[in-house]
C-alpha atoms as a PDB file:
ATOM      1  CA  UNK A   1       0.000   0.000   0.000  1.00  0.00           C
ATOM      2  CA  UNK A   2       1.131   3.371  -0.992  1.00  0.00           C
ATOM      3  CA  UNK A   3       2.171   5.975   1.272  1.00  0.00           C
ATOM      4  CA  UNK A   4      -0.551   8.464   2.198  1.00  0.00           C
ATOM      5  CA  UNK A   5      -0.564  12.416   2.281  1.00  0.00           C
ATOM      6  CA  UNK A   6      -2.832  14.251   4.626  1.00  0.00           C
ATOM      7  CA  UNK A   7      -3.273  17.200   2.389  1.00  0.00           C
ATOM      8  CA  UNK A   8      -4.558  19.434   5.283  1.00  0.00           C
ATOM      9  CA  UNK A   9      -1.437  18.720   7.292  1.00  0.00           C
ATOM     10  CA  UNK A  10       1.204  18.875   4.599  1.00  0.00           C
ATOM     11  CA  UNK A  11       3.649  22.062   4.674  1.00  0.00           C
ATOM     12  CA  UNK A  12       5.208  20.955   1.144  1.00  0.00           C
ATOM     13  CA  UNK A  13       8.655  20.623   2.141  1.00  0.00           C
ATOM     14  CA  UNK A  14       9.860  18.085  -0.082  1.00  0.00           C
ATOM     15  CA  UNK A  15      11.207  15.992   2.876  1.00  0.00           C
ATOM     16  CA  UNK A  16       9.814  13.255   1.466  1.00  0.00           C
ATOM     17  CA  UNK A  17      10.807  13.274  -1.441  1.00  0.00           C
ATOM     18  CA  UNK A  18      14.299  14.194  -0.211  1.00  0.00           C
ATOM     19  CA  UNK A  19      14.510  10.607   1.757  1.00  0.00           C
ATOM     20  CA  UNK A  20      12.802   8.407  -0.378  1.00  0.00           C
ATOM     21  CA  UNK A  21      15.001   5.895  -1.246  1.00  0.00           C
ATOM     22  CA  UNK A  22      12.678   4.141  -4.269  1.00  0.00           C
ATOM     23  CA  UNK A  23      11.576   7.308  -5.504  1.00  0.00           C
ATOM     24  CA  UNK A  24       8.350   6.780  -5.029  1.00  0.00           C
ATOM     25  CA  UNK A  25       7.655  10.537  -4.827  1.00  0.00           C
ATOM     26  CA  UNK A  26       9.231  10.458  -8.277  1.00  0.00           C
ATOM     27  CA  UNK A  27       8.729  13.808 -10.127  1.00  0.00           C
ATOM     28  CA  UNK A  28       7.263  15.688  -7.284  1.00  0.00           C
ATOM     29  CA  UNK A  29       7.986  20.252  -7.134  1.00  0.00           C
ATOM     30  CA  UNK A  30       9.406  21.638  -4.500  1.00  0.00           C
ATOM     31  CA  UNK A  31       6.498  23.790  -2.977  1.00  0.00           C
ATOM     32  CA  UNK A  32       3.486  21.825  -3.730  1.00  0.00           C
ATOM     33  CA  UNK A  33       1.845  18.705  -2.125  1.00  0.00           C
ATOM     34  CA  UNK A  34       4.067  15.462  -3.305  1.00  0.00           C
ATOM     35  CA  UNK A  35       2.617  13.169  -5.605  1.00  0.00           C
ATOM     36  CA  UNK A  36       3.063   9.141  -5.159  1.00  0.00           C
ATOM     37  CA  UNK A  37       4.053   8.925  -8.373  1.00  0.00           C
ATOM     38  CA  UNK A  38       5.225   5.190  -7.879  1.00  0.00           C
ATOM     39  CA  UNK A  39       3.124   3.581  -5.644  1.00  0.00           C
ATOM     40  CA  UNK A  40       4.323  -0.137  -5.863  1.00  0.00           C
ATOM     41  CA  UNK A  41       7.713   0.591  -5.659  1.00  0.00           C
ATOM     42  CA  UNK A  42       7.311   1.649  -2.197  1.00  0.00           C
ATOM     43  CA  UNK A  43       8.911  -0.779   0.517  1.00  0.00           C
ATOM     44  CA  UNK A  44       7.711   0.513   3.215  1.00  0.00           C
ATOM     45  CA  UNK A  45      10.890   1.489   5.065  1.00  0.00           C
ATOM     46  CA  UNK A  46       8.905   4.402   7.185  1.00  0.00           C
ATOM     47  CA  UNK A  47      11.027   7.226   6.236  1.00  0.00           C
ATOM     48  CA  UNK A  48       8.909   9.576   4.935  1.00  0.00           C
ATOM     49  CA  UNK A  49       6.897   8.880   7.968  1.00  0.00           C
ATOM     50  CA  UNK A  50       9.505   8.940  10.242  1.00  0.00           C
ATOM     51  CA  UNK A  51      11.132  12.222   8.381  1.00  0.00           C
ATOM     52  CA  UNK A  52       7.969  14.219   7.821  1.00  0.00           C
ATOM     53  CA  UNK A  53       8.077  17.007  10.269  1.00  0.00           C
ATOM     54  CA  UNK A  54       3.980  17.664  10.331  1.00  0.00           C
ATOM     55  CA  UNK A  55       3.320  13.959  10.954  1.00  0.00           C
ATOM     56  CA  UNK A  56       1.199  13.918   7.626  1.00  0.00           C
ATOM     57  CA  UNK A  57       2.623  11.098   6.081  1.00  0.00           C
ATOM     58  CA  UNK A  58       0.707   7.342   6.975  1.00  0.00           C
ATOM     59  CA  UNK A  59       1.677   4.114   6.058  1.00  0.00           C
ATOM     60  CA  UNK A  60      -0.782   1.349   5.045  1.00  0.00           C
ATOM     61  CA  UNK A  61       1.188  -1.603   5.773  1.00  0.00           C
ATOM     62  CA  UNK A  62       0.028  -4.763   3.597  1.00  0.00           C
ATOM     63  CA  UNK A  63      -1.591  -7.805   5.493  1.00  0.00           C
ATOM     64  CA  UNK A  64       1.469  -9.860   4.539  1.00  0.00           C
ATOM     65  CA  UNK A  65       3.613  -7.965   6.319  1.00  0.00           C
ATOM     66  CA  UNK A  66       1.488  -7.299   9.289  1.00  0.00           C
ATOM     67  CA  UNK A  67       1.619 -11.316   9.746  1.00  0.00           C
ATOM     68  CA  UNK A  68       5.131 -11.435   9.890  1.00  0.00           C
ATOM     69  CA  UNK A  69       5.201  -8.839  12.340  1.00  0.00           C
ATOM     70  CA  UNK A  70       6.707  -9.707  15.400  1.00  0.00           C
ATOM     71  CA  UNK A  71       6.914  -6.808  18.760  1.00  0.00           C
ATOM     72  CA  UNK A  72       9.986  -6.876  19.958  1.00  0.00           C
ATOM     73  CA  UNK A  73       9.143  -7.783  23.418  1.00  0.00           C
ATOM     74  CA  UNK A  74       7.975 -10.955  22.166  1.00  0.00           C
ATOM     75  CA  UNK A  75      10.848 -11.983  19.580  1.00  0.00           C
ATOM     76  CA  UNK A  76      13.068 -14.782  21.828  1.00  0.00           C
END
């Protein structure tokens, strides 16, 4: 699942974009609300969520991954 962009929230400051690694924001100005230009090429690595400084950035994590998710506090 793509990354999603609380367009109320966003400031447009391309810090997205910026730390991206799959350039997913691909083709996005500087200035106006990012575009997820390449949706399935996202990972989901959390950076734009972790980097965004509004907190307008949310992750949809797919149900595959969710499975394998494991807390820490229970890993052995």
């Amino acid at each position: 699942m793509p990354p999603v962009i609380d367009n109320n929230k966003c400031i447009q400051c391309g810090t997205c974009t910026e730390v991206c690694a799959e350039d997913v924001y691909f083709s996005s100005e500087a200035g106006k609300l990012p575009v997820v230009t390449y949706p399935e090429f996202c990972f989901h690595c959390n950076c734009c969520v972790e980097e965004c400084p509004v907190d307008a950035i949310t992750l949809r994590i797919p149900l595959p991954e969710m499975l394998l998710y494991k807390r820490e506090e229970e890993s052995l």
